[in-house]
C-alpha atoms as a PDB file:
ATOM      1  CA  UNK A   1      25.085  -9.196 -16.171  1.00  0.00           C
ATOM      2  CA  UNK A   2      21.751 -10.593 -15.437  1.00  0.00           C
ATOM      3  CA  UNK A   3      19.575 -13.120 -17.556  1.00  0.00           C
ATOM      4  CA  UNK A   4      15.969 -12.784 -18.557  1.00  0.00           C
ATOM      5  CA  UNK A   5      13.400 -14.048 -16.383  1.00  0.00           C
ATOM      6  CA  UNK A   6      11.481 -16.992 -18.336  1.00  0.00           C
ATOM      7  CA  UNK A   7       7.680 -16.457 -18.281  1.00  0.00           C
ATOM      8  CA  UNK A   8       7.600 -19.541 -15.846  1.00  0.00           C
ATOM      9  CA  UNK A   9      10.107 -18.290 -13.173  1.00  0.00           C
ATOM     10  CA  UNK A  10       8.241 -14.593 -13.206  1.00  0.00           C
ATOM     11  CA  UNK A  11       5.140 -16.180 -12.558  1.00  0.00           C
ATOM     12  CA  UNK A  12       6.844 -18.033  -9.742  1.00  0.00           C
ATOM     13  CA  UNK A  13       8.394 -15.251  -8.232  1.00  0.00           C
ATOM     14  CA  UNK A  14       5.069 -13.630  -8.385  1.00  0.00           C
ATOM     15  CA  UNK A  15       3.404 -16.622  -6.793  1.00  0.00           C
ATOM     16  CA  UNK A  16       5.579 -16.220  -3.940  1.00  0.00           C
ATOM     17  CA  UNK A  17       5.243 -12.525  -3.498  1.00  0.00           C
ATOM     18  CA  UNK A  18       1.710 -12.792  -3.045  1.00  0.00           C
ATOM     19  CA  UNK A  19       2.407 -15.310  -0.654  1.00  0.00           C
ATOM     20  CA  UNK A  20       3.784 -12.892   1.324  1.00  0.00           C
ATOM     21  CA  UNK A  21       1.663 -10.348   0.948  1.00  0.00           C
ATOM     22  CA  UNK A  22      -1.052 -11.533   3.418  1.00  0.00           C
ATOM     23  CA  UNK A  23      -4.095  -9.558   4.160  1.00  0.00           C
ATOM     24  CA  UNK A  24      -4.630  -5.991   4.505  1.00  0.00           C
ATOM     25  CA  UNK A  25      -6.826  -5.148   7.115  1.00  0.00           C
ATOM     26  CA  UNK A  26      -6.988  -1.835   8.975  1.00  0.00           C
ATOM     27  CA  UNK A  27      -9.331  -2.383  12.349  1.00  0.00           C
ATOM     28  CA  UNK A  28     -11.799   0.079  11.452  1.00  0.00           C
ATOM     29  CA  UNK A  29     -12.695   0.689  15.664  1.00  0.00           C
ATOM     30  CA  UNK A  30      -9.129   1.130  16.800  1.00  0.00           C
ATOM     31  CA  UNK A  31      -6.984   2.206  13.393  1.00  0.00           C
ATOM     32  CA  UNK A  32      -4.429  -0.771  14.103  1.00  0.00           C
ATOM     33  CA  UNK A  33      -3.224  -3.139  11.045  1.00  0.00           C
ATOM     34  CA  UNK A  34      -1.970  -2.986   7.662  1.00  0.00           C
ATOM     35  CA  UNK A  35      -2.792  -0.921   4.892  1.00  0.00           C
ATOM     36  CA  UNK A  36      -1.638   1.447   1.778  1.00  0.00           C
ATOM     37  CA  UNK A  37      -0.716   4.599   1.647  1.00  0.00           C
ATOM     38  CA  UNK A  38       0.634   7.231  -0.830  1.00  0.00           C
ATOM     39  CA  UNK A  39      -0.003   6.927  -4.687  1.00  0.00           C
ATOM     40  CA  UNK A  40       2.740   7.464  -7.315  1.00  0.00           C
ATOM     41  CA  UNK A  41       3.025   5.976 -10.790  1.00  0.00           C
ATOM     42  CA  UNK A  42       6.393   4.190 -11.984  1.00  0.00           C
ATOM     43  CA  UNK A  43       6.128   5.099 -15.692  1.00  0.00           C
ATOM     44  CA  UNK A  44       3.479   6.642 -18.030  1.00  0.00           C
ATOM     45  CA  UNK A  45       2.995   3.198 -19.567  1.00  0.00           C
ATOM     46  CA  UNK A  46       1.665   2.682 -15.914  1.00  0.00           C
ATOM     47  CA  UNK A  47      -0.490   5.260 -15.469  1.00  0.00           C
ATOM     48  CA  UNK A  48      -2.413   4.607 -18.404  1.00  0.00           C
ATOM     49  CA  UNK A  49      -2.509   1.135 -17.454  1.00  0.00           C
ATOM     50  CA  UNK A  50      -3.658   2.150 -13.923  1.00  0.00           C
ATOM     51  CA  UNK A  51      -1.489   0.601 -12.261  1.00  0.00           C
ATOM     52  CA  UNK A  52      -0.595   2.573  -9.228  1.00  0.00           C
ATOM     53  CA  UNK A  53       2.663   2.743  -6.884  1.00  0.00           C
ATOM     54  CA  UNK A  54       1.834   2.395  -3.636  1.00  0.00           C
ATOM     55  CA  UNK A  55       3.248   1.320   0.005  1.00  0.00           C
ATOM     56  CA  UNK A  56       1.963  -0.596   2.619  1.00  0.00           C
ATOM     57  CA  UNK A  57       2.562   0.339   6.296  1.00  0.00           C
ATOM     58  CA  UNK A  58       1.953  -0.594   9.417  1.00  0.00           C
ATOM     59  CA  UNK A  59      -1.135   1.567  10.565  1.00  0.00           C
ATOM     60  CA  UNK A  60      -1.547   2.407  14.267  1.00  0.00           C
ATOM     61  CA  UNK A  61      -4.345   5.100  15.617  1.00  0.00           C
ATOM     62  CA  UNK A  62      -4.933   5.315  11.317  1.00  0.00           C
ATOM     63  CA  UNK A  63      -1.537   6.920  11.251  1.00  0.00           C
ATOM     64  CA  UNK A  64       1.080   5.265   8.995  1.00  0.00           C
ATOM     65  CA  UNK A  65       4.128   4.671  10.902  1.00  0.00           C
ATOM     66  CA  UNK A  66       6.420   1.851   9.703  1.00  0.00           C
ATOM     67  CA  UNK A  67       6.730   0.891   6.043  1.00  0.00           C
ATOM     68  CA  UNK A  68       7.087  -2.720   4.964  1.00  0.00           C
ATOM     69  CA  UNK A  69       7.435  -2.323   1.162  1.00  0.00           C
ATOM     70  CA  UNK A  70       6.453  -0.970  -2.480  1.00  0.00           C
ATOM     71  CA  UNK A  71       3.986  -2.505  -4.883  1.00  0.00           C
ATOM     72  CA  UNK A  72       3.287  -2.043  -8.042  1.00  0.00           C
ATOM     73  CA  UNK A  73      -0.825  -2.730  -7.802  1.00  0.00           C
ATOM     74  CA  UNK A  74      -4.100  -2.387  -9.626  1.00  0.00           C
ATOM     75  CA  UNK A  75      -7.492  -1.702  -8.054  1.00  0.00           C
ATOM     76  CA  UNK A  76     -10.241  -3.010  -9.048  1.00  0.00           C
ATOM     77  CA  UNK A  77     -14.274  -4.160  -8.748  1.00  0.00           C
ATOM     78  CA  UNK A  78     -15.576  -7.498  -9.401  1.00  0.00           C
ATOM     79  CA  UNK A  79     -18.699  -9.053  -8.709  1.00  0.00           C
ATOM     80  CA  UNK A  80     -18.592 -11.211  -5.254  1.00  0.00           C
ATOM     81  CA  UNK A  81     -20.607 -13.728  -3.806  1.00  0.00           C
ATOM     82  CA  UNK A  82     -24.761 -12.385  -3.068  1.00  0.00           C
ATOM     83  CA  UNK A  83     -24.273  -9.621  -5.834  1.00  0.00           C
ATOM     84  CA  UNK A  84     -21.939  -7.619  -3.626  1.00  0.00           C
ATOM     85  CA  UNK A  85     -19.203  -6.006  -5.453  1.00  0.00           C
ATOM     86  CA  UNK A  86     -15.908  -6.737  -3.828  1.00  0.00           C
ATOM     87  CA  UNK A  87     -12.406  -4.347  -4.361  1.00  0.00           C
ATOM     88  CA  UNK A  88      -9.565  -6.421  -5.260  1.00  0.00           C
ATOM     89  CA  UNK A  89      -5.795  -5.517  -5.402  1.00  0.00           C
ATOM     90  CA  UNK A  90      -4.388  -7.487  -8.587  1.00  0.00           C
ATOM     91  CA  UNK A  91      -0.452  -7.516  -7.604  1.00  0.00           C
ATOM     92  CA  UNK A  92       1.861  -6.762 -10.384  1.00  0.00           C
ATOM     93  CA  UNK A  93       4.956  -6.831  -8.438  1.00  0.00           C
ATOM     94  CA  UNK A  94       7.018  -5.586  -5.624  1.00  0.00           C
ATOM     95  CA  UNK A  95       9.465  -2.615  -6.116  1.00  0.00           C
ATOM     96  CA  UNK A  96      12.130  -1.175  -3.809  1.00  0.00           C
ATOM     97  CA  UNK A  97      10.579   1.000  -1.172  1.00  0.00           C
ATOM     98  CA  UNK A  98       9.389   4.419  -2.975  1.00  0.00           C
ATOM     99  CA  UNK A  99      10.883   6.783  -0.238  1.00  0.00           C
ATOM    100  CA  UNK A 100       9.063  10.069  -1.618  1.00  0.00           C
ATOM    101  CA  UNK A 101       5.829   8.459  -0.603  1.00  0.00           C
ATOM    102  CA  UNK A 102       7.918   7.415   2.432  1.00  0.00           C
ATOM    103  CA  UNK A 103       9.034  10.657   3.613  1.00  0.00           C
ATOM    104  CA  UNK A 104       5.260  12.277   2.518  1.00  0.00           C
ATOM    105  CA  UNK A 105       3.496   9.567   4.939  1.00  0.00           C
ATOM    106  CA  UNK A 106       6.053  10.281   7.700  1.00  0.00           C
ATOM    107  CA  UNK A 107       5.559  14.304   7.788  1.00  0.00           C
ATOM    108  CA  UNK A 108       1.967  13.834   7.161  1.00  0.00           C
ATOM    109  CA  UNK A 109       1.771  11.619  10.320  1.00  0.00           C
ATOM    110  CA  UNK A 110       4.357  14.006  12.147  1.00  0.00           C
ATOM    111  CA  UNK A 111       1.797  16.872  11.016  1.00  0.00           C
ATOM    112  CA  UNK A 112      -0.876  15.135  12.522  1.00  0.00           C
ATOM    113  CA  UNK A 113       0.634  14.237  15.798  1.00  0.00           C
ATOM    114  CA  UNK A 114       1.161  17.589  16.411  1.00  0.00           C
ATOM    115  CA  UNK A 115      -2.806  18.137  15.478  1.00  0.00           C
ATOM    116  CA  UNK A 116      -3.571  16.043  18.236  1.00  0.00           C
ATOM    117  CA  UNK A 117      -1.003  17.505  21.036  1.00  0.00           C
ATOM    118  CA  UNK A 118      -2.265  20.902  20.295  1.00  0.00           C
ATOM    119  CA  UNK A 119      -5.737  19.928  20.160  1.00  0.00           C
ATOM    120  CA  UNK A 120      -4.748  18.219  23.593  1.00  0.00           C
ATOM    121  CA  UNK A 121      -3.452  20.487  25.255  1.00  0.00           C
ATOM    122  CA  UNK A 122      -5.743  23.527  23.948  1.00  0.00           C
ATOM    123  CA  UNK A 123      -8.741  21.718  25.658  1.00  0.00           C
ATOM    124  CA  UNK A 124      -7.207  21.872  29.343  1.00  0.00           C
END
């Protein structure tokens, strides 16, 4: 049976998630880093919310190859530094891995390996 989280241990547990959750940069000039992928929607409650499902990988030649985990996220705009509007990812909270974007990501990527090799090996 498990207890309630009190309003001051979620925030902590939240606090330490986005510890965790580091940066998410994707090296534009050589498609290696970390990034999301896939968009899903936990509940309806969610989607009206706008707060999106989504998993971040492990990006290499801007093909998704290795998950590291679900979160529960909202995008948004705010106004940065110099007038420049800046995206920011508000983290609502990490969820098991979703393995239907999972699986989606990995044939996509599969799909697109095979692009290249036929691509390759039609231009000999």
């Amino acid at each position: 049976m498990t207890t309630a989280a009190t309003p001051d241990e979620e925030t902590r547990r939240l606090a330490r998630i986005c510890e965790n959750f580091g940066e998410n940069h994707v090296y534009f000039f050589s498609g290696i880093g970390v990034g999301f992928r896939g968009r899903g929607f936990k509940s309806e409650s969610d989607r009206a919310a706008g707060i999106e499902l989504r998993t971040r990988w492990i990006i290499v030649l801007w093909l998704p190859l290795i998950p590291l985990g679900s979160y529960r996220l909202r995008r948004s705009k705010r106004m940065g530094p110099g007038g420049k509007i800046k995206r920011i990812l508000e983290l609502h909270s990490k969820e098991p891995l979703a393995w239907r974007q999972v699986f989606r990501m990995w044939s996509l990527t599969a799909a697109g390996i095979v692009l290249l090799l036929v691509v390759y090996y039609l231009s000999w």
